[in-house]
Structures are given as structure tokens and as C-alpha cells.
N, C-alpha and C. Protein backbone atom coordinates (compact mmCIF):
# COMPACT_ATOMS: atom_id res chain seq x y z
N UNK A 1 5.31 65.97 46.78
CA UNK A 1 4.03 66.08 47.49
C UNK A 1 3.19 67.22 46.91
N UNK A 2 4.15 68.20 47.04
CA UNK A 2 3.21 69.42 46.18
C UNK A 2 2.46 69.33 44.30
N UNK A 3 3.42 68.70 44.42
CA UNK A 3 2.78 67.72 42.47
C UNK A 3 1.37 66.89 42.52
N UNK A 4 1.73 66.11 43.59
CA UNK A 4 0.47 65.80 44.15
C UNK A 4 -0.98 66.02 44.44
N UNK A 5 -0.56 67.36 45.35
CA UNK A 5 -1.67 67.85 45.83
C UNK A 5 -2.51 68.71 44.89
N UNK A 6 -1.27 69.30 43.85
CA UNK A 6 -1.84 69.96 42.49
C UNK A 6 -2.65 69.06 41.35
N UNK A 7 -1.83 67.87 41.55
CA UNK A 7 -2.69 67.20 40.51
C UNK A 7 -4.59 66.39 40.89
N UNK A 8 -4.40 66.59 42.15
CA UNK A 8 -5.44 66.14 42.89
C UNK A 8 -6.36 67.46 43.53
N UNK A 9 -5.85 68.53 42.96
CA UNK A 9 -6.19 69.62 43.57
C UNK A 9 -6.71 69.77 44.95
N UNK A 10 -5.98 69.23 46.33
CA UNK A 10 -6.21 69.17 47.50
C UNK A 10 -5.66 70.24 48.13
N UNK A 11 -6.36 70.89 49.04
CA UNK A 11 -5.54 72.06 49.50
C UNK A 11 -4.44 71.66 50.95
N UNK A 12 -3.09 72.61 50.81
CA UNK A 12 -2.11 72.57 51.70
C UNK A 12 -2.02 73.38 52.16
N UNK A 13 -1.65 73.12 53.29
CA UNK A 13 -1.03 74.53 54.55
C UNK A 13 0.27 73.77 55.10
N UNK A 14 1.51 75.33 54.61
CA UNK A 14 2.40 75.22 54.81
C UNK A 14 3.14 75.90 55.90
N UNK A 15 3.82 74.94 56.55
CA UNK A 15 4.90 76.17 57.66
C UNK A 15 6.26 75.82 57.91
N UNK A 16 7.33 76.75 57.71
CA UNK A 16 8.69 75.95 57.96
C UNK A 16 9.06 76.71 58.55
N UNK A 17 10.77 76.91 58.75
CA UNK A 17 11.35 77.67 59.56
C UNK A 17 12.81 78.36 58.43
N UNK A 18 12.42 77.84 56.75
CA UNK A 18 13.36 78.17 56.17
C UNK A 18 13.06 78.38 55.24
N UNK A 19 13.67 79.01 54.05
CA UNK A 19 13.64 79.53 53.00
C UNK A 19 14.15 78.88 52.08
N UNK A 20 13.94 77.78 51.61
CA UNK A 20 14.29 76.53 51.04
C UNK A 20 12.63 76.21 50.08
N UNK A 21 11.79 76.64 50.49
CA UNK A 21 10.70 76.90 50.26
C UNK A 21 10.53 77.12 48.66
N UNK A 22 11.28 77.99 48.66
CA UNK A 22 11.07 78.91 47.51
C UNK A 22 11.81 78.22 46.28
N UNK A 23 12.28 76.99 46.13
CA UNK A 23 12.65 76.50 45.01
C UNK A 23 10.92 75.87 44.68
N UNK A 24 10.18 75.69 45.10
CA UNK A 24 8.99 75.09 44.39
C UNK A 24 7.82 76.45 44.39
N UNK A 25 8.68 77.66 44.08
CA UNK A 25 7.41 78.61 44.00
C UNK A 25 6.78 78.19 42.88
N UNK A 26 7.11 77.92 41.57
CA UNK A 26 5.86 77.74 40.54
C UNK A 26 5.10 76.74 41.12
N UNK A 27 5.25 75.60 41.75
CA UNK A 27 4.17 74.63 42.19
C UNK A 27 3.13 75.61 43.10
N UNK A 28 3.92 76.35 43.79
CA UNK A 28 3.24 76.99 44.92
C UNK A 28 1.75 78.12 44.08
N UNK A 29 3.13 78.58 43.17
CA UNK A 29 2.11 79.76 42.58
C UNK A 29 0.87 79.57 42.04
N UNK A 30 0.95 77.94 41.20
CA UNK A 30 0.01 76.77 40.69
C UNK A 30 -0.94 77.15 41.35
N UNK A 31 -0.62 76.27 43.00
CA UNK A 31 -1.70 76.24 43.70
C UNK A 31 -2.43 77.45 44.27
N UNK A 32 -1.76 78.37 44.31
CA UNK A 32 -2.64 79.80 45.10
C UNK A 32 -3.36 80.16 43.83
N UNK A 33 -3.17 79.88 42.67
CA UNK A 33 -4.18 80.22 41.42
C UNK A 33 -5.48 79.27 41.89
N UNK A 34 -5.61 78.38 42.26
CA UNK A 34 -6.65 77.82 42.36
C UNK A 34 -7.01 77.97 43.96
N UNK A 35 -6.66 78.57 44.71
CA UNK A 35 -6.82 78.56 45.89
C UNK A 35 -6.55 77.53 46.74
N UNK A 36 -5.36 77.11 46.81
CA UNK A 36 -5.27 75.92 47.25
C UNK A 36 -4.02 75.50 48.37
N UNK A 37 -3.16 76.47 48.68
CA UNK A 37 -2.26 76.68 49.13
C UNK A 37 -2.56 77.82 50.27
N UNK A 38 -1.76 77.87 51.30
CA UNK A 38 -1.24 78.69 52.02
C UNK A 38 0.01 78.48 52.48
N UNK A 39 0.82 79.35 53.25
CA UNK A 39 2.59 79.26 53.22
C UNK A 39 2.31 79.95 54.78
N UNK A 40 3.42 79.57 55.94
CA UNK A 40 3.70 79.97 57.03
C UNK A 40 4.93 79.96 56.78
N UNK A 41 5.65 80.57 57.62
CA UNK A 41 6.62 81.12 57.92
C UNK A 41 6.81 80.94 59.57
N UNK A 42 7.69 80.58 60.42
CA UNK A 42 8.10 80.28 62.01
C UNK A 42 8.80 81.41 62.48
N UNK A 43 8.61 82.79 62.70
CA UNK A 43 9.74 83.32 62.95
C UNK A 43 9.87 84.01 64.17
N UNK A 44 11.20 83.22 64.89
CA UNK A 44 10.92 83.54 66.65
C UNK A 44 12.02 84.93 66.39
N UNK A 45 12.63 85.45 66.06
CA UNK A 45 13.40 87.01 66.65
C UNK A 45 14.25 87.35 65.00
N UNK A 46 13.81 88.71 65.38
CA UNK A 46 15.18 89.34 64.13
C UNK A 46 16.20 89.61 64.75
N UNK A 47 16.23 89.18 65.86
CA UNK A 47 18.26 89.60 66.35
C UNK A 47 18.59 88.16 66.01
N UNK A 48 19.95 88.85 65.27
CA UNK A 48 20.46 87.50 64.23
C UNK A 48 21.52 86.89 65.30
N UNK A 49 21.93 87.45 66.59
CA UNK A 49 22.85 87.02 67.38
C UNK A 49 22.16 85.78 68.10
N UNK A 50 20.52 86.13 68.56
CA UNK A 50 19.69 85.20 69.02
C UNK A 50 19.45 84.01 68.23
N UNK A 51 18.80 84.25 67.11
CA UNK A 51 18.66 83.23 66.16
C UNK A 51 19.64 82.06 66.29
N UNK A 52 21.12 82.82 66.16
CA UNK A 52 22.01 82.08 65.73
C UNK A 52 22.05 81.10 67.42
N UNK A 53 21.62 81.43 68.05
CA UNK A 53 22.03 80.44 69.46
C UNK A 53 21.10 79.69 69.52
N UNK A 54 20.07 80.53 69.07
CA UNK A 54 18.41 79.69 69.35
C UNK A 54 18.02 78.65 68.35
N UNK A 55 18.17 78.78 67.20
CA UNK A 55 17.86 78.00 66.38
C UNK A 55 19.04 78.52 65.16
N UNK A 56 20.02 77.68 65.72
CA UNK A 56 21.11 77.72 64.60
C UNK A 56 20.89 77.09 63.35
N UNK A 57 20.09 76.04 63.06
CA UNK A 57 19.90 75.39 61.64
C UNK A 57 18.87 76.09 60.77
N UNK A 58 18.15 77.13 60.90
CA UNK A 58 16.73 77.67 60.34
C UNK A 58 17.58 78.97 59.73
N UNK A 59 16.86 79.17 58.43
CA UNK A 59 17.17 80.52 58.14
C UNK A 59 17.30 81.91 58.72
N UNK A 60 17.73 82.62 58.55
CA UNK A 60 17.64 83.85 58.95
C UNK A 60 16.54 84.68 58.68
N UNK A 61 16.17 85.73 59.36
CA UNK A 61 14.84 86.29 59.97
C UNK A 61 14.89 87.07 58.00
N UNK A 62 15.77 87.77 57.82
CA UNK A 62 16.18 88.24 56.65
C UNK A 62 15.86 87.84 55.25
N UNK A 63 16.49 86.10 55.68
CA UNK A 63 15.82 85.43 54.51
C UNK A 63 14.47 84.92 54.23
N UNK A 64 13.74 84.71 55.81
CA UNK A 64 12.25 84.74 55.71
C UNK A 64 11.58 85.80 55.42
N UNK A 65 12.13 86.74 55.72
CA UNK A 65 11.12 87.59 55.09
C UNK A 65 11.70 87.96 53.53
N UNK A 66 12.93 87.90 53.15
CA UNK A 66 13.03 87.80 51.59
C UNK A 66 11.60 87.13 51.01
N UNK A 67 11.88 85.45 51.32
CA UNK A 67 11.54 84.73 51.31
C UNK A 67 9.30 84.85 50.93
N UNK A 68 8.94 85.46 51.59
CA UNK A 68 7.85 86.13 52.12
C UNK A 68 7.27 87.32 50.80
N UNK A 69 8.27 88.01 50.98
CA UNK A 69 8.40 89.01 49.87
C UNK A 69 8.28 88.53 48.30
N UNK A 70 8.59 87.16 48.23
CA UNK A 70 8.58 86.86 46.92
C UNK A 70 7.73 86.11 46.56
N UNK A 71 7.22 85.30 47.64
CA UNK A 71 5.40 84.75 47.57
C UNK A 71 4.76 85.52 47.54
N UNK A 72 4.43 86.63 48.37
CA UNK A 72 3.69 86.98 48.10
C UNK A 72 3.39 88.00 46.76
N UNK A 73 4.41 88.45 45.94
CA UNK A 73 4.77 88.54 44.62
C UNK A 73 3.84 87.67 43.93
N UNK A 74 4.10 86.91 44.09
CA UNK A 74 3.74 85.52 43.08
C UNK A 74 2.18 85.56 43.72
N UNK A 75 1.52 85.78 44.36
CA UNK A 75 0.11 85.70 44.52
C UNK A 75 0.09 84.13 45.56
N UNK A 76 0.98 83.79 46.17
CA UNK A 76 0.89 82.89 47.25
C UNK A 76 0.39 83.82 48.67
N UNK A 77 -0.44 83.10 49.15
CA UNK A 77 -0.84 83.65 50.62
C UNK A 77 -0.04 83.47 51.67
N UNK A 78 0.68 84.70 52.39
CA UNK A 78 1.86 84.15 53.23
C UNK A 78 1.55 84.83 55.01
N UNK A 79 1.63 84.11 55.91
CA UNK A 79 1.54 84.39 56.72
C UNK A 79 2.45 83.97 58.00
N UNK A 80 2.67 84.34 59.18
CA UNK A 80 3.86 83.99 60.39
C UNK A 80 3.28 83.62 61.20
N UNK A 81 3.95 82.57 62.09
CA UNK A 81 3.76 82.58 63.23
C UNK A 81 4.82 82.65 64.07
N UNK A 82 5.05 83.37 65.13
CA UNK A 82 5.82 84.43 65.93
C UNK A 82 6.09 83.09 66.89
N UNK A 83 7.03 82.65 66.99
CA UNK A 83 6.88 81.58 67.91
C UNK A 83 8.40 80.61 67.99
N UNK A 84 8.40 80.02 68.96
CA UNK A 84 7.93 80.34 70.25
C UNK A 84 7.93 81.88 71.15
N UNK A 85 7.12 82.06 72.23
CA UNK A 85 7.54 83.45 72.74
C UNK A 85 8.40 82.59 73.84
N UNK A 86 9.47 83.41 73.83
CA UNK A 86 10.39 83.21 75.27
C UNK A 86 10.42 83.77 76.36
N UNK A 87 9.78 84.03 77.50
CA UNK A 87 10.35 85.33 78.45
C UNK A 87 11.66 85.38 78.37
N UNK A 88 11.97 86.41 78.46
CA UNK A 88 13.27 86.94 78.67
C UNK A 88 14.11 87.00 77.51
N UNK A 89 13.59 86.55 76.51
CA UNK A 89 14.52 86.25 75.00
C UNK A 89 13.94 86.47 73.89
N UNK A 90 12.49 86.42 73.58
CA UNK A 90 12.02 87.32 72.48
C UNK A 90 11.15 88.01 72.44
N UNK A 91 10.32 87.66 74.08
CA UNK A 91 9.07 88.16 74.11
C UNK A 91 8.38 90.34 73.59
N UNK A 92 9.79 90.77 73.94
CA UNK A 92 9.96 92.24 73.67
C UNK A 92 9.87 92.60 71.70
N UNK A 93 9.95 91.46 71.08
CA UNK A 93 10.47 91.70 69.87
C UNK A 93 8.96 91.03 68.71
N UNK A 94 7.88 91.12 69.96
CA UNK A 94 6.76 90.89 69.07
C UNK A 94 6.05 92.11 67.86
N UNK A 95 6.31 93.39 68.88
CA UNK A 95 5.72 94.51 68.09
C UNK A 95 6.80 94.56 66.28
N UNK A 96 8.41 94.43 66.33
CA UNK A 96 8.46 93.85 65.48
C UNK A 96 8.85 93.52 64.16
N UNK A 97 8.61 91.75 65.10
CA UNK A 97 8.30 91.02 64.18
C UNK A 97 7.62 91.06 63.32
N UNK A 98 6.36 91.61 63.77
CA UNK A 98 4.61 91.60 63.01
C UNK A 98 4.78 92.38 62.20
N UNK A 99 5.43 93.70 62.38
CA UNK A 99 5.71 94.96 61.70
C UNK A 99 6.59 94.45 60.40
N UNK A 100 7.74 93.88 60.63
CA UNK A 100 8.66 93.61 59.46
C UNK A 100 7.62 92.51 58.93
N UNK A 101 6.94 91.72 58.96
CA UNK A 101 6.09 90.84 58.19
C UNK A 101 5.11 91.16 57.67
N UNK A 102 4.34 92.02 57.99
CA UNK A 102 3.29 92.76 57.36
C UNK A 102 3.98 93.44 55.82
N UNK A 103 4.95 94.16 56.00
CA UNK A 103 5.75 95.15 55.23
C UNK A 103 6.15 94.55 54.23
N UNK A 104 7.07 93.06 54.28
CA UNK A 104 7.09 92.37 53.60
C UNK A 104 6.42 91.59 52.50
N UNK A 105 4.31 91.31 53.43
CA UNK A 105 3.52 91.53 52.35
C UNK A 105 2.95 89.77 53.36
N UNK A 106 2.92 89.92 54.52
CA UNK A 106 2.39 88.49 54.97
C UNK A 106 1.26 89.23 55.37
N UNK A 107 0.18 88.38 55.50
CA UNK A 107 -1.33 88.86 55.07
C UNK A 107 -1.99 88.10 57.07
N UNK A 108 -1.03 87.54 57.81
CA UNK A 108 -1.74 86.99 59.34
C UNK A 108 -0.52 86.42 59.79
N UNK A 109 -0.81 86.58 61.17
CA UNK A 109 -0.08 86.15 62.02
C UNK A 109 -0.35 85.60 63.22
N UNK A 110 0.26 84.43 63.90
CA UNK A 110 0.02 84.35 65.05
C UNK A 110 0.88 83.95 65.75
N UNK A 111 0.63 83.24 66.81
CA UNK A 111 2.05 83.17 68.00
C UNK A 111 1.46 81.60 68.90
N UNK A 112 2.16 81.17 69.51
CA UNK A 112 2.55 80.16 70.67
C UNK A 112 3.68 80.22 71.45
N UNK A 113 3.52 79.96 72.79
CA UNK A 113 3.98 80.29 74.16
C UNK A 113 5.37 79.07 73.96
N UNK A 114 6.34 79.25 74.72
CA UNK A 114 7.26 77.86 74.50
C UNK A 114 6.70 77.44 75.78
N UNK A 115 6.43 75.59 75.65
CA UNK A 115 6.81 74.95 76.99
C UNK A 115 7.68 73.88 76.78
N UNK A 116 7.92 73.05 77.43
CA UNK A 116 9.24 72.34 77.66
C UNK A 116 8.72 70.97 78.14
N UNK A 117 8.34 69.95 76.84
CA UNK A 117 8.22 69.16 77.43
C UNK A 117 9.32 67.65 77.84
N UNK A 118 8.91 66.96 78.72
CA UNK A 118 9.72 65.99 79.20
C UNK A 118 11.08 66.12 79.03
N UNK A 119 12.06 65.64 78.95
CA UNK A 119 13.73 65.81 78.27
C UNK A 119 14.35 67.37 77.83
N UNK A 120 13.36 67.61 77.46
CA UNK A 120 13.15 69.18 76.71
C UNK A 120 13.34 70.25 77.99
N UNK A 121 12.82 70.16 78.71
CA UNK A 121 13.08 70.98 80.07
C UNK A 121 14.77 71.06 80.33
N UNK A 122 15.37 69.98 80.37
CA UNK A 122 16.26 69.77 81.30
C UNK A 122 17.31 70.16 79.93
N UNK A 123 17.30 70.13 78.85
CA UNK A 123 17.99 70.60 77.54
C UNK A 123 18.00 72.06 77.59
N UNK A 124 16.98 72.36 77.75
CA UNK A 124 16.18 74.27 77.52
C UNK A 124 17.01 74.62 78.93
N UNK A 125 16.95 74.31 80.14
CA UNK A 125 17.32 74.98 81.14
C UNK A 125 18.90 74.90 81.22
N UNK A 126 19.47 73.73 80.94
CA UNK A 126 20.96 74.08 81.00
C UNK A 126 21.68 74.92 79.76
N UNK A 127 21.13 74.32 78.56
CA UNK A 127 21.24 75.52 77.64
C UNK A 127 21.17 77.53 77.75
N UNK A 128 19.66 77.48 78.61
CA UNK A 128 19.83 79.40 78.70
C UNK A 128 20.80 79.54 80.00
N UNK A 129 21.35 78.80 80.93
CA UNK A 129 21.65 78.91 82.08
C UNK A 129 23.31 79.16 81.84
N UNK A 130 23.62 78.29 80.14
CA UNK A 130 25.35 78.95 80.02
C UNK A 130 25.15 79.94 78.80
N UNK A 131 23.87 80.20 78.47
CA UNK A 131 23.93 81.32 77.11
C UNK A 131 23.49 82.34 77.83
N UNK A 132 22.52 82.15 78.57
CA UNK A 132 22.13 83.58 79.05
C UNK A 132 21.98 82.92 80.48
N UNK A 133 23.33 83.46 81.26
CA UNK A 133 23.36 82.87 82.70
C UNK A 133 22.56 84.30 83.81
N UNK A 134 22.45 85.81 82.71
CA UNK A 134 22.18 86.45 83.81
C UNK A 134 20.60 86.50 83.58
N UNK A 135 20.01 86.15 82.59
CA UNK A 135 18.28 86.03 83.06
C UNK A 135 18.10 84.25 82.94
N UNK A 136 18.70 83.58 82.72
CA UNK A 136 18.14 81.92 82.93
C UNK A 136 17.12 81.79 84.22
N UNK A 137 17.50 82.20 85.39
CA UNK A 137 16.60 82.01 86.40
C UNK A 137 15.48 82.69 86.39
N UNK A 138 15.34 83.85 85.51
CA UNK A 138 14.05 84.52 85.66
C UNK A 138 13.10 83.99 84.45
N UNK A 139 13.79 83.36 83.52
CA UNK A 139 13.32 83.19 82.15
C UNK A 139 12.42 81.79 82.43
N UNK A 140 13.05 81.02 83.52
CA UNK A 140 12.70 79.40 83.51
C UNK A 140 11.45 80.01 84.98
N UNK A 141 11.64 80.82 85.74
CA UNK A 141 10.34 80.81 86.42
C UNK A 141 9.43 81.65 85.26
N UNK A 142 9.38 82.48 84.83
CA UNK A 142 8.23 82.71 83.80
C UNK A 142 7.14 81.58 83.10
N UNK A 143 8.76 81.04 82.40
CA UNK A 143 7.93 79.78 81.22
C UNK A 143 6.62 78.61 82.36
N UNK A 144 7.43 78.48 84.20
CA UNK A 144 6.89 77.74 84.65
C UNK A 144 5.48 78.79 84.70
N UNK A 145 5.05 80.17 85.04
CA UNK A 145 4.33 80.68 85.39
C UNK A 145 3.35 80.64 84.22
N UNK A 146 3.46 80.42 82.89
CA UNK A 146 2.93 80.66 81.82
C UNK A 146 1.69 79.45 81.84
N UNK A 147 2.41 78.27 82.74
CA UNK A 147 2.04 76.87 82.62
C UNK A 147 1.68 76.57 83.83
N UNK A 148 0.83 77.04 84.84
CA UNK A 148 0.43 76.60 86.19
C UNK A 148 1.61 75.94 87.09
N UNK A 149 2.76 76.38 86.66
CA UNK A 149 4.05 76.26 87.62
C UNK A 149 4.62 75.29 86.89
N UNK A 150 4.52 74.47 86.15
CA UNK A 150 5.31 73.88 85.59
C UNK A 150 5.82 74.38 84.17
N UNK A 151 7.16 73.50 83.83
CA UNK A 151 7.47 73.86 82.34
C UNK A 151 6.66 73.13 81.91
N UNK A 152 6.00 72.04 81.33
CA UNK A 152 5.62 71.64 80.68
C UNK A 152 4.04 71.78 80.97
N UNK A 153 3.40 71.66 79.34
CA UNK A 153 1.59 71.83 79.98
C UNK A 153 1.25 71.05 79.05
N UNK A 154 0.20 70.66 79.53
CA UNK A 154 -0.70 69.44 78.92
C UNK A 154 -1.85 69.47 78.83
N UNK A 155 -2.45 70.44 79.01
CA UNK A 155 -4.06 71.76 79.41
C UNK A 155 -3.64 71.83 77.68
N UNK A 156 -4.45 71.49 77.14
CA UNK A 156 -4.81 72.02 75.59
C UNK A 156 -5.03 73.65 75.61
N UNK A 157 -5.53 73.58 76.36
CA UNK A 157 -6.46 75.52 76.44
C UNK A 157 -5.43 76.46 76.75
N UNK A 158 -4.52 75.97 77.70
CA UNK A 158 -3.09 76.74 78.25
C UNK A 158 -1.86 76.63 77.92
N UNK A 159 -1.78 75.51 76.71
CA UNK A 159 -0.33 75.44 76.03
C UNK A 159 0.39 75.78 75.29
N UNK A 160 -0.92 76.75 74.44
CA UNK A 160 -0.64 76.99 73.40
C UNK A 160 -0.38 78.56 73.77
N UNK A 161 -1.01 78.82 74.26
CA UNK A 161 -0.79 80.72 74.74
C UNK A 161 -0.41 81.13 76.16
N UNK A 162 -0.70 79.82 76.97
CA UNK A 162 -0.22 80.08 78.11
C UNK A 162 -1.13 80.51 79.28
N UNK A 163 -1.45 81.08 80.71
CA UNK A 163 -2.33 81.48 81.62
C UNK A 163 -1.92 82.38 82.81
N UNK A 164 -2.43 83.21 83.12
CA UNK A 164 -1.97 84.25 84.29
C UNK A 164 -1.57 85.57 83.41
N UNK A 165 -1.21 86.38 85.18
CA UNK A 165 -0.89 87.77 84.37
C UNK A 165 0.14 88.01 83.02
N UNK A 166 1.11 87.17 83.38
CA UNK A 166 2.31 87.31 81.89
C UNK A 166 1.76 86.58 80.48
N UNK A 167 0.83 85.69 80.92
CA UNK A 167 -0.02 85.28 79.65
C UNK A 167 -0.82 86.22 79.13
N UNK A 168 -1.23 86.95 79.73
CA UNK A 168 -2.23 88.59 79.44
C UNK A 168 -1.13 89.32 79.04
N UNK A 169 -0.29 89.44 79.21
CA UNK A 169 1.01 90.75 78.87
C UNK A 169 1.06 90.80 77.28
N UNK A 170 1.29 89.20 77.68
CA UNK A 170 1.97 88.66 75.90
C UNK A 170 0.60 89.01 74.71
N UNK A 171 -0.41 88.39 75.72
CA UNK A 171 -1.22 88.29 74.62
C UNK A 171 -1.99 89.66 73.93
N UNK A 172 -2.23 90.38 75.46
CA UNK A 172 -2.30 91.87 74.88
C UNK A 172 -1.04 92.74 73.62
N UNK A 173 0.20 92.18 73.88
CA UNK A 173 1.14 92.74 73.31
C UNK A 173 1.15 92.65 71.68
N UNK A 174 0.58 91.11 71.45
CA UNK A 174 0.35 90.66 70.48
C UNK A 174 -1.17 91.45 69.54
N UNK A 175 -1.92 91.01 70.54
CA UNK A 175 -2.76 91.42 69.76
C UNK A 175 -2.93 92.80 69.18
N UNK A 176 -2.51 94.04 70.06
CA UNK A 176 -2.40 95.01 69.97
C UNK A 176 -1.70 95.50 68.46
N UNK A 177 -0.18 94.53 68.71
CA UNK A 177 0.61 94.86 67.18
C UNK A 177 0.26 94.28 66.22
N UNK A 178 -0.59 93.06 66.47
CA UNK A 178 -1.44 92.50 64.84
C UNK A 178 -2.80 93.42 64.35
N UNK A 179 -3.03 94.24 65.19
CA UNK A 179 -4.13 95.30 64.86
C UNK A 179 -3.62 96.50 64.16
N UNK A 180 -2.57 96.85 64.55
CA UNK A 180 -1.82 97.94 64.04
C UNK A 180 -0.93 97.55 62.88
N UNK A 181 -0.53 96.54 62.72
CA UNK A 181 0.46 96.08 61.74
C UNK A 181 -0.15 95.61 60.26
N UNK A 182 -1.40 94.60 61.04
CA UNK A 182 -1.54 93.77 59.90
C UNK A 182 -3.67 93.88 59.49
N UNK A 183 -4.11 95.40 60.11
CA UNK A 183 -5.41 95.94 60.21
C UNK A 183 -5.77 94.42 59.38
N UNK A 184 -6.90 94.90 58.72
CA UNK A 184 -8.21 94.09 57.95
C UNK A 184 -7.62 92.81 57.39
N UNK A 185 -6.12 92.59 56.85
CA UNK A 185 -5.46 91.62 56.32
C UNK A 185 -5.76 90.29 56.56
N UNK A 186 -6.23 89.23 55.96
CA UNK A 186 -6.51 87.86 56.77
C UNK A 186 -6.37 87.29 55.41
N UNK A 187 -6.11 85.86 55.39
CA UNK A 187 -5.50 84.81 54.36
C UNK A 187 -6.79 84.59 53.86
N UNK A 188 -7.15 84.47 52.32
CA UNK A 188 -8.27 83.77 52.02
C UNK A 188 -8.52 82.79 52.27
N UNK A 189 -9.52 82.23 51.76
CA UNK A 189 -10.21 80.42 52.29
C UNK A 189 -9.24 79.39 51.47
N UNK A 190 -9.05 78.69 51.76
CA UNK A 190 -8.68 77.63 51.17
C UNK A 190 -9.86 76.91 49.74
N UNK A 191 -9.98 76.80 48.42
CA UNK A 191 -10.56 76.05 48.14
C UNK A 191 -11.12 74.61 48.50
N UNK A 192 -12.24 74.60 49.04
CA UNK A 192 -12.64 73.15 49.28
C UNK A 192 -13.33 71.98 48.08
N UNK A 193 -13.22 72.85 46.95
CA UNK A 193 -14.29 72.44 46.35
C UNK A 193 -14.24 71.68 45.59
N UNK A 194 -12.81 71.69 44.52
CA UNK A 194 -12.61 71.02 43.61
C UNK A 194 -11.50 69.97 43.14
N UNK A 195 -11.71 69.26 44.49
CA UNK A 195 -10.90 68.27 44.64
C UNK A 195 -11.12 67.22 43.43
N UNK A 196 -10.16 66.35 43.00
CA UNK A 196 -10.44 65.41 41.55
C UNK A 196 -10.07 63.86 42.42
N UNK A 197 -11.18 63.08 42.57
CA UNK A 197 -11.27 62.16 42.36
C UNK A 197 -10.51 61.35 41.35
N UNK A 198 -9.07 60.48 41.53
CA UNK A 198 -8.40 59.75 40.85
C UNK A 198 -7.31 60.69 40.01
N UNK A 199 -7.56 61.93 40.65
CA UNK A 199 -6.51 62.99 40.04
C UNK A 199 -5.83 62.72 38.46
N UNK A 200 -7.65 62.86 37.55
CA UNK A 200 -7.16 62.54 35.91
C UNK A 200 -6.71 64.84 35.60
N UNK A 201 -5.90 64.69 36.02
CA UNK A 201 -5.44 66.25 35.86
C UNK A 201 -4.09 66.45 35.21
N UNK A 202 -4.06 67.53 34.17
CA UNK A 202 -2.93 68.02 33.53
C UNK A 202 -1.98 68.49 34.42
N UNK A 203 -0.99 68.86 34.86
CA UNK A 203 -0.24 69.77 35.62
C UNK A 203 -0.08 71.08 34.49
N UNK A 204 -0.16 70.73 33.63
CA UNK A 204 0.00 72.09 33.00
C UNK A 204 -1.54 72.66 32.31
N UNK A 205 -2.46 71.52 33.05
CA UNK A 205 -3.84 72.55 32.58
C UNK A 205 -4.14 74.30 33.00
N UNK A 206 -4.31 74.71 32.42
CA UNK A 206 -4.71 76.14 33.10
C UNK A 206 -6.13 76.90 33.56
């Protein structure tokens, strides 16, 4: 796909949750020469004990930011998103996250609230209730509070960040450490411009 988009010079925006990434840095590097690329990064906590319960199949916080460190080397634009926030499970570990990603050399960041939809509720709640049996009950009224009492939201405007006082907590918390962490820093534009019609393009033009 990325051969693709180079040979057609279309711009991509990327986001994973792993560091698997990085076997197509020269494609990548290709494209940030022409402006054409951007790279995300998913990264919900650097406690590797969490990770490992929370999202056991995704790299480690360690290797994303390796990971991070070596795009942005290469002149790829790299940026995070902090996400999901959990009450009770990562929400404390925003200041940071942002901090170890900045340092690393990621240029923006942002975040989304977890909600729980349909099936997903009833997975998420018995899950923190035998991993973390002594905040599960406080963690699952939060997420409902985030969301006009329910886990799940369907409010475009409120799903993504959430609503009420603990939605202000987070979001102040956030914003506060992307001001301090990651000052003036913001991803350049994407090239729009020079897309090729029938993609008659070299891959190794320069």
C-alpha cells in the first residue's frame, strides 16, 4: 500500500499500536521527503505490568517510543495518541506519557476517552472486575459518568473526550502537559498537491 501511495504520490496518515512499522521506514522516509506521510503511534500507559493485561498483543511503550525515535531520525513526522484514557488505570499517567514522547522526538499528541460499546461493556467490566477487583466499581461508574451515565456514547461531540466534571479533569490534565511537553511542536501539512494521475512515477525518482 505504501508503494502505492508513493508511486501515486497520495498522502497517508498512519496509526498503530506497534512497532512493526519500522520495517518499511525507507518507504516511509520516501514519503515524508515529499510530504506525504504522517506516523501515529497508540500509546495507552508506560507501566509495562498494565500494558501487559491491557493490551497484551501491541508493543511495548519502550518499543514505541524506540520506534518513534527512529522516525523521527529519518525525517518522518511522528506523533501519539494517548488513548484510550481509563479512569482508574491510566488516566494519572498522561503528564507522562506526553513527556516520554516529546523526548523521543514526536512532534503532537492527542487523546480519546474509552467507551464501551455494545458486547464491549460486558467484556471490559468482567475483565477489570477480576484484574483490578479493588477499583472495577469505581472505574466502570466513571467511564459511565464520562458518557451521560452510560458506558457507551453515541453523542459524536461526547465520545470522543467525554462530558462533566471528570471530562474537564482529563482534559485540563492533558492539555496542560501537551503545553509543557510538546510547546510550539505541531506536524506539518500533508502535501496536497502533487498527486500523479495514472501514477507514471519512478519509485526511485528523486
Amino acid at each position: 500500500i505504501l508503494e502505492v501511495m508513493l508511486k501515486y504520490r497520495n498522502p497517508v496518515s498512519i496509526i498503530t499500536k506497534n512497532a512493526l512499522i519500522l520495517r518499511d521506514s525507507d518507504l516511509l522516509q520516501a514519503l515524508a521527503e515529499k510530504s506525504l506521510v504522517h506516523v501515529y503511534f497508540s500509546i495507552t500507559t508506560l507501566d509495562e505490568s498494565l500494558r501487559a493485561k491491557l493490551e497484551p498483543r501491541t508493543a511495548t511503550a519502550s518499543k514505541k517510543l524506540t520506534a518513534i525515535r527512529e522516525l523521527s531520525a529519518l525525517g518522518v513526522p511522528v506523533g501519539i495518541m494517548n488513548a484510550p484514557i481509563i479512569p482508574g488505570l491510566n488516566d494519572t499517567e498522561i503528564p507522562a506519557v506526553l513527556k516520554s514522547a516529546s523526548d523521543h522526538g514526536a512532534l503532537a499528541a492527542g487523546y480519546t476517552v474509552v467507551r464501551l460499546n455494545g458486547q464491549i461493556k460486558e467484556i471490559f467490566e468482567d475483565w477489570v472486575k477480576k484484574t483490578f477487583a479493588d477499583r472495577a466499581e469505581k472505574t466502570m461508574n466513571q467511564i459511565k459518568e464520562l458518557h451521560g451515565g452510560k458506558a457507551n456514547d453515541t453523542d459524536w461531540e461526547r465520545r470522543l473526550h467525554g462530558a462533566g466534571n471528570y471530562a474537564l479533569m482529563i482534559d485540563q490534565l492533558f492539555q496542560k502537559s501537551r503545553k509543557k511537553h510538546f510547546g510550539d511542536k505541531k506536524m506539518p501539512p500533508l502535501n496536497l498537491n502533487i498527486f500523479r494521475k495514472g501514477g507514471n512515477y519512478n519509485l526511485f525518482e528523486t
